[in-house]
PDB file of N, CA and C in Angstrom:
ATOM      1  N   UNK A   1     -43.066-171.667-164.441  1.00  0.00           N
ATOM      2  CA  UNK A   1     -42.030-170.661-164.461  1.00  0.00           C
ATOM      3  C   UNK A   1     -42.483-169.407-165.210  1.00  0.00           C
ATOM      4  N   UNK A   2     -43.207-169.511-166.159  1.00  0.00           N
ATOM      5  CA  UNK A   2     -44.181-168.585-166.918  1.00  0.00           C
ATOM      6  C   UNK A   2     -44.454-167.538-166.001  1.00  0.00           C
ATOM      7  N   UNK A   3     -45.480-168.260-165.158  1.00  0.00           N
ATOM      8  CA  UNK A   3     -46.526-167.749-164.928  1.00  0.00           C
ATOM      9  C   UNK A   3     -45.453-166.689-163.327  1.00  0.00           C
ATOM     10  N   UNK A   4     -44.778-167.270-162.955  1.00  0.00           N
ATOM     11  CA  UNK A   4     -43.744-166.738-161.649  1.00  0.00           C
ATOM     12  C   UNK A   4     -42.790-165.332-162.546  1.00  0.00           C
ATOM     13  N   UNK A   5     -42.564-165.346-163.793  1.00  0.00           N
ATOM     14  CA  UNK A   5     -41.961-164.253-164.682  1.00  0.00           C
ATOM     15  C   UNK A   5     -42.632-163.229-164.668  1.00  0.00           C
ATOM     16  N   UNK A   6     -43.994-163.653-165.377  1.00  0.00           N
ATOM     17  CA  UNK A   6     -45.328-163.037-165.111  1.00  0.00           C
ATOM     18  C   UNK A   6     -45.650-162.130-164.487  1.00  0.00           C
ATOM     19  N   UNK A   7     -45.983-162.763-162.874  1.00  0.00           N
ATOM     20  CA  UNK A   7     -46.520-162.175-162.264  1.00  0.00           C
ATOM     21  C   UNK A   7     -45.252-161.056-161.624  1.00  0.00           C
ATOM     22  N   UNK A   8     -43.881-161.321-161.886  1.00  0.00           N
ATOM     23  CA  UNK A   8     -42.494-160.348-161.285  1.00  0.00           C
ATOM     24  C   UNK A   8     -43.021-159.373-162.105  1.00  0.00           C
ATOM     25  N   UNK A   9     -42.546-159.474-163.780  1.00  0.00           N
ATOM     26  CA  UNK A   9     -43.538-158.531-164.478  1.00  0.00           C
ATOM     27  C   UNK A   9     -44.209-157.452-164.297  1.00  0.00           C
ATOM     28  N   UNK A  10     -45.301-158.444-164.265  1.00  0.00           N
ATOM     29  CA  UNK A  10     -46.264-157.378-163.710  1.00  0.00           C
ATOM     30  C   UNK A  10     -46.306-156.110-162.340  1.00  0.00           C
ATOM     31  N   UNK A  11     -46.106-157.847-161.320  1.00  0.00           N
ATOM     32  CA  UNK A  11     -45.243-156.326-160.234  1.00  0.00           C
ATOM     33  C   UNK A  11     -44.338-155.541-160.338  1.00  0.00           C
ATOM     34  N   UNK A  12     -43.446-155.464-161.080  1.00  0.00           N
ATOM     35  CA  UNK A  12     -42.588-154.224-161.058  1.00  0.00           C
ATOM     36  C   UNK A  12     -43.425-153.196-162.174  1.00  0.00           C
ATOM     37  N   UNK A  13     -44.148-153.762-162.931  1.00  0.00           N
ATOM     38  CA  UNK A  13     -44.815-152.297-163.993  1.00  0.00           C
ATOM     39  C   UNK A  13     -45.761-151.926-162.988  1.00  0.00           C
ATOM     40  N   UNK A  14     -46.441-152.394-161.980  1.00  0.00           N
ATOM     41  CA  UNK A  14     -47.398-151.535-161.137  1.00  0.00           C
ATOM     42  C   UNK A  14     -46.899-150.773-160.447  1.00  0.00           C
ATOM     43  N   UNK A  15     -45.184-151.541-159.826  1.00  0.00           N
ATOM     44  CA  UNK A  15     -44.759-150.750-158.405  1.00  0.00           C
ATOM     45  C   UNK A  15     -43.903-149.427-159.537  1.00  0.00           C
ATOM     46  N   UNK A  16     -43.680-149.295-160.600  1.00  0.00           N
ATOM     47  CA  UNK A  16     -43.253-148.384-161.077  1.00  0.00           C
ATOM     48  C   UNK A  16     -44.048-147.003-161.717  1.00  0.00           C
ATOM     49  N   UNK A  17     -45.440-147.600-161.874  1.00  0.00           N
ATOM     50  CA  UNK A  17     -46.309-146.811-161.997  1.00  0.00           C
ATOM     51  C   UNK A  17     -46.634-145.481-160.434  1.00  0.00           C
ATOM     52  N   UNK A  18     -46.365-144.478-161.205  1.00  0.00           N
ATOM     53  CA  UNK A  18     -46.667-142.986-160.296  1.00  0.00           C
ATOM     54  C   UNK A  18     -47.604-142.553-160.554  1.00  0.00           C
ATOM     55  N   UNK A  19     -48.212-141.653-160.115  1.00  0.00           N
ATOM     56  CA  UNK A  19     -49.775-140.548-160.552  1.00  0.00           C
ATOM     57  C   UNK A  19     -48.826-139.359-160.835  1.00  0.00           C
ATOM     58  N   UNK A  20     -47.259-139.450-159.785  1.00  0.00           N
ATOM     59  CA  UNK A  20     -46.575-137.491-160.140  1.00  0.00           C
ATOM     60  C   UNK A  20     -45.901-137.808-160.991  1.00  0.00           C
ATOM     61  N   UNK A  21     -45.510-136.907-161.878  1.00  0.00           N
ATOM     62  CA  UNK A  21     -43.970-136.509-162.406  1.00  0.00           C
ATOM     63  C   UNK A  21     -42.955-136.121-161.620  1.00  0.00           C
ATOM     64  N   UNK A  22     -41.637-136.039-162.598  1.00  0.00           N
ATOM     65  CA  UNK A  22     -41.240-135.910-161.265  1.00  0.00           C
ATOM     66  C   UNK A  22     -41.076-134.003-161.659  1.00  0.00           C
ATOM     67  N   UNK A  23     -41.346-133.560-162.443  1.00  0.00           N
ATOM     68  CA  UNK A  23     -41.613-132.238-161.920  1.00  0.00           C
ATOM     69  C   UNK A  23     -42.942-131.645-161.124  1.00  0.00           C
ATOM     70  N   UNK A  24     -44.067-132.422-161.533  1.00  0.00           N
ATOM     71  CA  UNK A  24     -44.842-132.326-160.255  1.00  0.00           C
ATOM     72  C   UNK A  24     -44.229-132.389-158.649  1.00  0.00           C
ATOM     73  N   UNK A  25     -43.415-133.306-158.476  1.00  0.00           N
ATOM     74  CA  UNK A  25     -42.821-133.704-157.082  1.00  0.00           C
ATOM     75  C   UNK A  25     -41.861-132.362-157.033  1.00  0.00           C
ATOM     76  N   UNK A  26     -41.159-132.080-158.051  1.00  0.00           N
ATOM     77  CA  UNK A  26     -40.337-130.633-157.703  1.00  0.00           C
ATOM     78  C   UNK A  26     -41.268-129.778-157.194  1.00  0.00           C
ATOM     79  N   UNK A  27     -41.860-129.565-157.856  1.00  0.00           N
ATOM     80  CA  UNK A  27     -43.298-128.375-157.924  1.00  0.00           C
ATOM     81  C   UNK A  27     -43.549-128.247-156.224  1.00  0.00           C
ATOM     82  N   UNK A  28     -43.948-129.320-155.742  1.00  0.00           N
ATOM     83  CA  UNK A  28     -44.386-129.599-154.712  1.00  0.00           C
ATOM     84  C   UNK A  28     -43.471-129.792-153.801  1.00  0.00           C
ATOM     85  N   UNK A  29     -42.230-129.946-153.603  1.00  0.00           N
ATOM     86  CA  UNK A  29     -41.216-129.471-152.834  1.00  0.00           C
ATOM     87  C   UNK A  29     -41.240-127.871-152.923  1.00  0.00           C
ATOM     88  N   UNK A  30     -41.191-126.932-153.582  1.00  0.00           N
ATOM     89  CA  UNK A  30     -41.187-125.903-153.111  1.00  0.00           C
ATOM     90  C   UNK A  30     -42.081-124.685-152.264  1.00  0.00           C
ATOM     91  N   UNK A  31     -40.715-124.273-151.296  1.00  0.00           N
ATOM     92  CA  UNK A  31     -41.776-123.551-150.575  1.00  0.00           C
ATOM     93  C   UNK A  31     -42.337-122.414-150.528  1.00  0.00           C
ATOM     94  N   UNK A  32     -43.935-122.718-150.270  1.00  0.00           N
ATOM     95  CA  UNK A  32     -44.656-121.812-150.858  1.00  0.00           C
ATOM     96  C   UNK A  32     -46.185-121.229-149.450  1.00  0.00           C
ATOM     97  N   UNK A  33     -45.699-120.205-149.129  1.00  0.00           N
ATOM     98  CA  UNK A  33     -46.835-119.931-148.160  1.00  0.00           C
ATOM     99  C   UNK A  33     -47.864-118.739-148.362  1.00  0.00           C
ATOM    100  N   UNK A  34     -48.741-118.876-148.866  1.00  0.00           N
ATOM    101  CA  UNK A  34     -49.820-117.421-149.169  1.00  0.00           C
ATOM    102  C   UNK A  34     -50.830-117.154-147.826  1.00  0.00           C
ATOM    103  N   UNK A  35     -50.712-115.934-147.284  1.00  0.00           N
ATOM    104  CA  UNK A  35     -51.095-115.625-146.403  1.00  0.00           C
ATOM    105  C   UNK A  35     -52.375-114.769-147.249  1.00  0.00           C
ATOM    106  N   UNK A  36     -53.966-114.579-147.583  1.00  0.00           N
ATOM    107  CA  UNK A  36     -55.086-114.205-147.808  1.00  0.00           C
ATOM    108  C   UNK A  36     -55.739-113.627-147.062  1.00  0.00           C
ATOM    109  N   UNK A  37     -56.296-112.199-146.673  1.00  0.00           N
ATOM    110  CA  UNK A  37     -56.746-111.498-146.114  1.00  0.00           C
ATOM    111  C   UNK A  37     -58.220-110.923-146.973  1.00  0.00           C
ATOM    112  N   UNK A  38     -59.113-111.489-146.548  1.00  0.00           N
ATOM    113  CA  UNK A  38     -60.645-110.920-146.765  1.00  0.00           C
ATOM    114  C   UNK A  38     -60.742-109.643-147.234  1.00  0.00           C
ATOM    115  N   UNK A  39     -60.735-108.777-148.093  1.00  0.00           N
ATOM    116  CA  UNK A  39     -61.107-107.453-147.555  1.00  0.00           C
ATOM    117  C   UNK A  39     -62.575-107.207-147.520  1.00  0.00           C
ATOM    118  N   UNK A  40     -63.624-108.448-148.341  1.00  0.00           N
ATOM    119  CA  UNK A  40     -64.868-107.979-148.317  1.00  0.00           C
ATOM    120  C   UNK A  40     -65.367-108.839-146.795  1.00  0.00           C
ATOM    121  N   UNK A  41     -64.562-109.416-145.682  1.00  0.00           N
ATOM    122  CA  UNK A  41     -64.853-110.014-144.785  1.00  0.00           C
ATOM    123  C   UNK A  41     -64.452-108.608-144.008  1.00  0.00           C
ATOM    124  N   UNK A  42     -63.172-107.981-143.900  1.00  0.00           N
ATOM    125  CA  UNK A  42     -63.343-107.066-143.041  1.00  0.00           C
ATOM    126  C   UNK A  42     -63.923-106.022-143.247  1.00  0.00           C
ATOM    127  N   UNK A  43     -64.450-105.851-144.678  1.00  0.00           N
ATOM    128  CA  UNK A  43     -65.092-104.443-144.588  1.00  0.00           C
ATOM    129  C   UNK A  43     -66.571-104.377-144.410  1.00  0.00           C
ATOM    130  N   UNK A  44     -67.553-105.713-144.923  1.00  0.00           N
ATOM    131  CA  UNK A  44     -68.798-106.089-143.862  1.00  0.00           C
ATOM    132  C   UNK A  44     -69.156-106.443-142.767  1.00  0.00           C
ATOM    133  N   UNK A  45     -67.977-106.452-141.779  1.00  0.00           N
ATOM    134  CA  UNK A  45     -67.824-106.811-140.760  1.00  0.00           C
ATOM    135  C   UNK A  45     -67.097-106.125-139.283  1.00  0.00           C
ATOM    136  N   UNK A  46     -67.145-105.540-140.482  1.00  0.00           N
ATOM    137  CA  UNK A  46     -66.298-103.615-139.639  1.00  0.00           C
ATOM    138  C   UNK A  46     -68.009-103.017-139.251  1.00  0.00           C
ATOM    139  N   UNK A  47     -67.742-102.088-137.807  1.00  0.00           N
ATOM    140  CA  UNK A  47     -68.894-101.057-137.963  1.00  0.00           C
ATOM    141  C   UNK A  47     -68.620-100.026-138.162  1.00  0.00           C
ATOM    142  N   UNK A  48     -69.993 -99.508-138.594  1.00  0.00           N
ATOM    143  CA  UNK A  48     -69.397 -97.731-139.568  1.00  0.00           C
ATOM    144  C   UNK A  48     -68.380 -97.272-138.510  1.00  0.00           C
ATOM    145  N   UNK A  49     -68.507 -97.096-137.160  1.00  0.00           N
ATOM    146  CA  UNK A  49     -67.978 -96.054-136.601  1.00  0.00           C
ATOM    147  C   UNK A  49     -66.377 -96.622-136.800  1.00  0.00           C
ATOM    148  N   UNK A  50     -65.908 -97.601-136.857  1.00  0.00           N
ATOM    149  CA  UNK A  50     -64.809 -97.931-137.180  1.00  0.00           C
ATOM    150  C   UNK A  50     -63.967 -98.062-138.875  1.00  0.00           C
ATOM    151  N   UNK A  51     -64.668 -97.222-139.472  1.00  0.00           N
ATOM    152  CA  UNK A  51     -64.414 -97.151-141.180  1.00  0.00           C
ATOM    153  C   UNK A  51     -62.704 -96.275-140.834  1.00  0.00           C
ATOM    154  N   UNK A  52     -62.474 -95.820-140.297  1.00  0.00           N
ATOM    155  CA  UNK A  52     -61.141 -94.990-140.029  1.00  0.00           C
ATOM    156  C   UNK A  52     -59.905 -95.974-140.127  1.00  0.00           C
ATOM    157  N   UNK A  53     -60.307 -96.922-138.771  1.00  0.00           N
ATOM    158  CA  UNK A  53     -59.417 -98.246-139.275  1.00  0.00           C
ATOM    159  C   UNK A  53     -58.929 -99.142-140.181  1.00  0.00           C
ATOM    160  N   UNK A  54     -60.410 -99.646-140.851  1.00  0.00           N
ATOM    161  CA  UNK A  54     -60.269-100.291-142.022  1.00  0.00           C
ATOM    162  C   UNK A  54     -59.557 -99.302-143.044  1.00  0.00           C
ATOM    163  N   UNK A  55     -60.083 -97.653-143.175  1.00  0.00           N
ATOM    164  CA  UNK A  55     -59.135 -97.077-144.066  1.00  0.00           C
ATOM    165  C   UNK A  55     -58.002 -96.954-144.042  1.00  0.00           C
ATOM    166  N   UNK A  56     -57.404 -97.161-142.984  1.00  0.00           N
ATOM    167  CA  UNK A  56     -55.625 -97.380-143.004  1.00  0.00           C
ATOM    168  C   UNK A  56     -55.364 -98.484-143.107  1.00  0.00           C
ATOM    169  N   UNK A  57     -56.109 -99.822-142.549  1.00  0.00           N
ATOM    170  CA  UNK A  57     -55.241-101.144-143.046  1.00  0.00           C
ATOM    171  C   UNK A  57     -55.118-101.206-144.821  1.00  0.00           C
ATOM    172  N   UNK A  58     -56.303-100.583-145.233  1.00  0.00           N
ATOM    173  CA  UNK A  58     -56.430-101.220-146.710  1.00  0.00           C
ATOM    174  C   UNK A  58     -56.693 -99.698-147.559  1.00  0.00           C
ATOM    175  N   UNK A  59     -55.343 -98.798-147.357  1.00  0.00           N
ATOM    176  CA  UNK A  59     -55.729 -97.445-148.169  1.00  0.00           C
ATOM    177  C   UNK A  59     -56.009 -97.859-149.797  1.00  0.00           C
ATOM    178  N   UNK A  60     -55.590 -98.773-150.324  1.00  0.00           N
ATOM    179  CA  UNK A  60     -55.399 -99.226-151.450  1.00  0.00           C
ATOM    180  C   UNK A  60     -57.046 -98.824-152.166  1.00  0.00           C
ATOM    181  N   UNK A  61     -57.836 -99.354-151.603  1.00  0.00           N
ATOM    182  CA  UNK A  61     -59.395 -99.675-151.327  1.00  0.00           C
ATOM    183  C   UNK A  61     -60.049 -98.602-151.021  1.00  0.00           C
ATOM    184  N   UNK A  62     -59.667 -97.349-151.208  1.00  0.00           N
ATOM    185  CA  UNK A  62     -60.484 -96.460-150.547  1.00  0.00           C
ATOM    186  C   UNK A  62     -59.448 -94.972-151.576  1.00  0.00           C
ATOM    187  N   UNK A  63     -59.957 -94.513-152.207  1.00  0.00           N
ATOM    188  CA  UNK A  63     -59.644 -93.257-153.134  1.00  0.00           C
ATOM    189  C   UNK A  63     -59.469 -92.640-152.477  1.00  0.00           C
ATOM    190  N   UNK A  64     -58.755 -91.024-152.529  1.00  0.00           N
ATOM    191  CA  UNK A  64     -58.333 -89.871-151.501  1.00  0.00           C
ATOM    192  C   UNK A  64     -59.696 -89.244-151.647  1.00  0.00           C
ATOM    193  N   UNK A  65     -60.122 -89.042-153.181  1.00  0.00           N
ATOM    194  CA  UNK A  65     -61.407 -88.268-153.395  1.00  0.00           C
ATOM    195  C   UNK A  65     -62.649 -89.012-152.743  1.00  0.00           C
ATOM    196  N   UNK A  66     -62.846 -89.832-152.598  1.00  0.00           N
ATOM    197  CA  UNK A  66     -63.894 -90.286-152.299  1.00  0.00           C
ATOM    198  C   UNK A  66     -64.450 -90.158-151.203  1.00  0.00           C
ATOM    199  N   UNK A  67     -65.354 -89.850-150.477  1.00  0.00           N
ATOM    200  CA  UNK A  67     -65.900 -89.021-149.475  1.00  0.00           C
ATOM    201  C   UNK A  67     -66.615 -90.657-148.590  1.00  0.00           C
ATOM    202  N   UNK A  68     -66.572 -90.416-146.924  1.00  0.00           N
ATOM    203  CA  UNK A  68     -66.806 -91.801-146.319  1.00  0.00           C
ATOM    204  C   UNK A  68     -68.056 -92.110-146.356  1.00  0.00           C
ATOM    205  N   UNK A  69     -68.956 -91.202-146.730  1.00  0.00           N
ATOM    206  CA  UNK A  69     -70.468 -91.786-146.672  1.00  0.00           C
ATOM    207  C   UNK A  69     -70.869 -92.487-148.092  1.00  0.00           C
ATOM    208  N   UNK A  70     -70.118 -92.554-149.004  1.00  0.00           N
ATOM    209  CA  UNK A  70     -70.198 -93.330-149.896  1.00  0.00           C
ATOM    210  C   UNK A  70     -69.797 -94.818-149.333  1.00  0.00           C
ATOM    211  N   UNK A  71     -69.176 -95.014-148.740  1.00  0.00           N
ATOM    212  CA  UNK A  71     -68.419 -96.586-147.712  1.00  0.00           C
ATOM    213  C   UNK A  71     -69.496 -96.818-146.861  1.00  0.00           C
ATOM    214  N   UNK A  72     -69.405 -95.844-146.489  1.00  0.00           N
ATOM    215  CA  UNK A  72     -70.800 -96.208-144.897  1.00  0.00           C
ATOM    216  C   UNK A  72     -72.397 -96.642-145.544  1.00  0.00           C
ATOM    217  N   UNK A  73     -72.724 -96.236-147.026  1.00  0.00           N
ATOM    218  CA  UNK A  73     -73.515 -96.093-147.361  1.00  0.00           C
ATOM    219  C   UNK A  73     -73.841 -97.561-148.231  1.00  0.00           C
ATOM    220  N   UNK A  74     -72.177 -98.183-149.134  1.00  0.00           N
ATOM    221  CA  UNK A  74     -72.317 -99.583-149.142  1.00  0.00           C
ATOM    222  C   UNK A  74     -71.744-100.534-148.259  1.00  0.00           C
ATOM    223  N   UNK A  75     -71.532 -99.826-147.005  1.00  0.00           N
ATOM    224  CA  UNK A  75     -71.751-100.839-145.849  1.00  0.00           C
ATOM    225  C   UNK A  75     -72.932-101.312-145.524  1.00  0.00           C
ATOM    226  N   UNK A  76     -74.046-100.441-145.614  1.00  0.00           N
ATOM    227  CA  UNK A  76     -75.489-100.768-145.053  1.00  0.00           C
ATOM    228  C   UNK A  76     -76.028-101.263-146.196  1.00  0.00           C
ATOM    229  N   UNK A  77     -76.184-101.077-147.582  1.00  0.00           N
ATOM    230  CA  UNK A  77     -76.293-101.224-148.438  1.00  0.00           C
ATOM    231  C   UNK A  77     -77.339-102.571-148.504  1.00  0.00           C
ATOM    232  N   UNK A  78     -78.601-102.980-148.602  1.00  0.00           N
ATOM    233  CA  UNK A  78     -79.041-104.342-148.728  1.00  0.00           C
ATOM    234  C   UNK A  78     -78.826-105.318-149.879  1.00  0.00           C
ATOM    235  N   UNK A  79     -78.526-104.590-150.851  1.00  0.00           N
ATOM    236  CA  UNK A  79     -78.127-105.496-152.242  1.00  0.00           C
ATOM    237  C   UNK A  79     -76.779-105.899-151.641  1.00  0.00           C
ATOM    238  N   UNK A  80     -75.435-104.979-151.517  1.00  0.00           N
ATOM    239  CA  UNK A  80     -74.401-105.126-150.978  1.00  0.00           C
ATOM    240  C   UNK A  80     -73.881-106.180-150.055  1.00  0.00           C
ATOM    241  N   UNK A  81     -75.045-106.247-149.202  1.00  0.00           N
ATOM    242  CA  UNK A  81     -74.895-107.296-147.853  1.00  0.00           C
ATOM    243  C   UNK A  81     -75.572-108.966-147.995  1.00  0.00           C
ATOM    244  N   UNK A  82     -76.355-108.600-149.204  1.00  0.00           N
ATOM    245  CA  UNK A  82     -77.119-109.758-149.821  1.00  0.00           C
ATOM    246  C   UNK A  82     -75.994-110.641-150.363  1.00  0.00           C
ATOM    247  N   UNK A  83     -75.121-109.807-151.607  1.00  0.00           N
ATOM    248  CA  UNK A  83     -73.994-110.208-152.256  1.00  0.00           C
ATOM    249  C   UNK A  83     -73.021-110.881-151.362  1.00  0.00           C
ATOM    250  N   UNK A  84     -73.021-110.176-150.305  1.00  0.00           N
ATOM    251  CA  UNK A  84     -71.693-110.882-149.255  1.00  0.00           C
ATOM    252  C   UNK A  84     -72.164-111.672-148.665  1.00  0.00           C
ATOM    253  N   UNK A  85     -73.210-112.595-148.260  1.00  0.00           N
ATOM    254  CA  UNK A  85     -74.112-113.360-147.611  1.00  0.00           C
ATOM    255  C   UNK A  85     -73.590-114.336-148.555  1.00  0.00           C
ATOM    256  N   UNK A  86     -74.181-114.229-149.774  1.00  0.00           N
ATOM    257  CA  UNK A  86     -74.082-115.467-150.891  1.00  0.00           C
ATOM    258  C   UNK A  86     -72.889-115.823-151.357  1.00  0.00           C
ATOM    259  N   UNK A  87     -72.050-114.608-151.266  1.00  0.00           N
ATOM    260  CA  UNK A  87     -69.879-114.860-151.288  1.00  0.00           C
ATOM    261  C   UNK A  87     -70.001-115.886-149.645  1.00  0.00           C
ATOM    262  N   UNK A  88     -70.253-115.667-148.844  1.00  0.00           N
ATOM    263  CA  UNK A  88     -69.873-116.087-147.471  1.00  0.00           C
ATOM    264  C   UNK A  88     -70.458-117.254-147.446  1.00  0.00           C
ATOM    265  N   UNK A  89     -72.024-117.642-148.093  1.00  0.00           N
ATOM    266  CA  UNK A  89     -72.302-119.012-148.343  1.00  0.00           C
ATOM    267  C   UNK A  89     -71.461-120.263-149.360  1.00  0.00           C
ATOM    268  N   UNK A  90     -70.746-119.609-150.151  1.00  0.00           N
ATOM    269  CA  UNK A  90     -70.137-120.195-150.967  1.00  0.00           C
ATOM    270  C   UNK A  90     -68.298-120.215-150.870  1.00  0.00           C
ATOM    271  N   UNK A  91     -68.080-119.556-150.345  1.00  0.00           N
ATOM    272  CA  UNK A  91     -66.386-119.368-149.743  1.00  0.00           C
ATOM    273  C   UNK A  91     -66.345-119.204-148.245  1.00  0.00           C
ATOM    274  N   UNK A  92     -67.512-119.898-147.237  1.00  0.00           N
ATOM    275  CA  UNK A  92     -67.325-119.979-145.860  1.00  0.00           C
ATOM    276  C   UNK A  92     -65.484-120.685-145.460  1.00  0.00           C
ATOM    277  N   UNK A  93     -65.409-121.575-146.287  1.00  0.00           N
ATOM    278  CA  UNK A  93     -64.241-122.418-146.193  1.00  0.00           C
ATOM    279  C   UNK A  93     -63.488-121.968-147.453  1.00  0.00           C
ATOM    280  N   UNK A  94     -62.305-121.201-147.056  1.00  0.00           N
ATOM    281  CA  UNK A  94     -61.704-120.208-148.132  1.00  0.00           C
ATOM    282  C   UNK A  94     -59.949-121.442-148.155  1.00  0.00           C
ATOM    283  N   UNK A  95     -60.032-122.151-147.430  1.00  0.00           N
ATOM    284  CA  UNK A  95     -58.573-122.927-147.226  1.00  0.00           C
ATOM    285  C   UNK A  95     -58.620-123.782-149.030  1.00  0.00           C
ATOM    286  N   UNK A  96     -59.544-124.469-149.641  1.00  0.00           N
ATOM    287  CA  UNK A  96     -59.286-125.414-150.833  1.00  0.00           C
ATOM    288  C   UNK A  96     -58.850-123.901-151.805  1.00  0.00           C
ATOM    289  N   UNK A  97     -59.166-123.098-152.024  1.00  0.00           N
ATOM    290  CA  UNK A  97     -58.859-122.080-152.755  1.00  0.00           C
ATOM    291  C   UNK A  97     -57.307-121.138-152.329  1.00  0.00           C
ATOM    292  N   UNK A  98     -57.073-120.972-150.947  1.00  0.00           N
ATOM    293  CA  UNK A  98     -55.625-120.750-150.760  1.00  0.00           C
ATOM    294  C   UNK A  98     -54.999-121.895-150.869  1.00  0.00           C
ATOM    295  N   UNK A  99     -55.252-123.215-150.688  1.00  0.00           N
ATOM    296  CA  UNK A  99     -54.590-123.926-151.306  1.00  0.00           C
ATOM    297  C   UNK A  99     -54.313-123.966-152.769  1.00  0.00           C
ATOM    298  N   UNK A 100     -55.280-123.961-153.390  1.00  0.00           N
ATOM    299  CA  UNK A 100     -55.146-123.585-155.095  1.00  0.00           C
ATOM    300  C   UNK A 100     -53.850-122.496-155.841  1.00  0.00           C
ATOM    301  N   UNK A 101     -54.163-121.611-155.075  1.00  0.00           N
ATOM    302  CA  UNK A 101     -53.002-120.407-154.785  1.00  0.00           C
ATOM    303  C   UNK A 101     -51.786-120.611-154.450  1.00  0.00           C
ATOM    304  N   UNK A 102     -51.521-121.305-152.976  1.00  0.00           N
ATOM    305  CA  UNK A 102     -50.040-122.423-153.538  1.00  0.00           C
ATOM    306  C   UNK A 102     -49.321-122.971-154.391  1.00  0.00           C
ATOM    307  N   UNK A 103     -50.497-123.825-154.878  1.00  0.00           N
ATOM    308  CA  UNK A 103     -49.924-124.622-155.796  1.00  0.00           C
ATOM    309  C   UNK A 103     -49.823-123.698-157.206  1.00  0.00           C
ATOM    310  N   UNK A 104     -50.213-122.746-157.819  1.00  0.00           N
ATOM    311  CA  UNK A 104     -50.004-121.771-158.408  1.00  0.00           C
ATOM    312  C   UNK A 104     -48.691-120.916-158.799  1.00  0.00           C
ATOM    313  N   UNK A 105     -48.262-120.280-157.251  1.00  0.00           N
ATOM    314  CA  UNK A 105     -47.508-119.444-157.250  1.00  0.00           C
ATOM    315  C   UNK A 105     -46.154-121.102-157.057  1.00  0.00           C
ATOM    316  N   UNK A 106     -46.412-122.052-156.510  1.00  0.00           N
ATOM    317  CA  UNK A 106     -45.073-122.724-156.495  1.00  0.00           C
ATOM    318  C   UNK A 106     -44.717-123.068-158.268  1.00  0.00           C
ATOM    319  N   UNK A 107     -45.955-123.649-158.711  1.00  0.00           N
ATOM    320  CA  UNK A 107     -45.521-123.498-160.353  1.00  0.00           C
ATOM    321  C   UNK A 107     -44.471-122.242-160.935  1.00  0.00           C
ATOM    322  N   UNK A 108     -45.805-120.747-160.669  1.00  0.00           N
ATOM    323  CA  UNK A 108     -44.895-120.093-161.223  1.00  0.00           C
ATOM    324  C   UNK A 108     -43.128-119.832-160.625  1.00  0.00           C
ATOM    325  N   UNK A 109     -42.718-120.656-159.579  1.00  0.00           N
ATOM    326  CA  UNK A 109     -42.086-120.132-158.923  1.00  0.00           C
ATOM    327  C   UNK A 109     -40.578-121.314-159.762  1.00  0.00           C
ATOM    328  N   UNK A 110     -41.393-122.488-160.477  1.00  0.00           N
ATOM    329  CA  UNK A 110     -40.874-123.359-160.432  1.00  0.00           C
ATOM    330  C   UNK A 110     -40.498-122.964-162.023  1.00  0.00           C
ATOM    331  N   UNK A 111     -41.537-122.906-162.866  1.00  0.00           N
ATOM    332  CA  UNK A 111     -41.111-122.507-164.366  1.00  0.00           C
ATOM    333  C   UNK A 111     -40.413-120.570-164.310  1.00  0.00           C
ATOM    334  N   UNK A 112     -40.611-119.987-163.503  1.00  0.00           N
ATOM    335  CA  UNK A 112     -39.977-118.626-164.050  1.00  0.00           C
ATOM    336  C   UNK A 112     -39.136-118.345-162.825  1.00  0.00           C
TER     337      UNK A 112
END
């Protein structure tokens, strides 16, 4: 009879054991969608003759003063394109990191 107490025991402290909290589980009920847009994907990947475009999707990124052959100039740029090679080798798969970002903004969404 011990050993039948026992082992109830025991099964209910395992089946009660969680990995979440339950504000983790809140956390994670809320909804949370981040939409991430490249800008160093579209702007190495733009061609010069199309720098006009990219300057209106992303005026943010581009000064009034600043003159376009400075852009066109670290578009071609070989250090520039080296750098984005080795970003693109290492963030080819950008989804575990917008995921990260989810879970982020649902926190902050959850404490403030």
């Amino acid at each position: 009879m011990k050993i039948y107490r026992f082992a109830v025991v025991l099964f209910v402290f395992f089946l009660s054991c969680d990995k979440k909290t339950k504000v983790e589980k809140a956390v994670e009920e809320i909804p949370v969608d981040i939409k991430v847009e490249r800008f160093d994907k579209a702007f190495f990947e733009t061609k010069p003759e199309d720098l006009a475009k990219i300057k209106k999707q992303y005026p943010f990124f581009f000064p009034a003063g600043t003159d376009d052959n400075v852009w066109l100039k670290k578009m071609e740029d070989p250090i520039w394109r080296e750098v984005y090679t080795e970003v693109q080798k290492k963030y080819s798969n950008f989804e575990p990191v917008r995921q990260e970002f989810n879970t982020l903004f649902q926190h902050v969404k959850y404490y403030f």
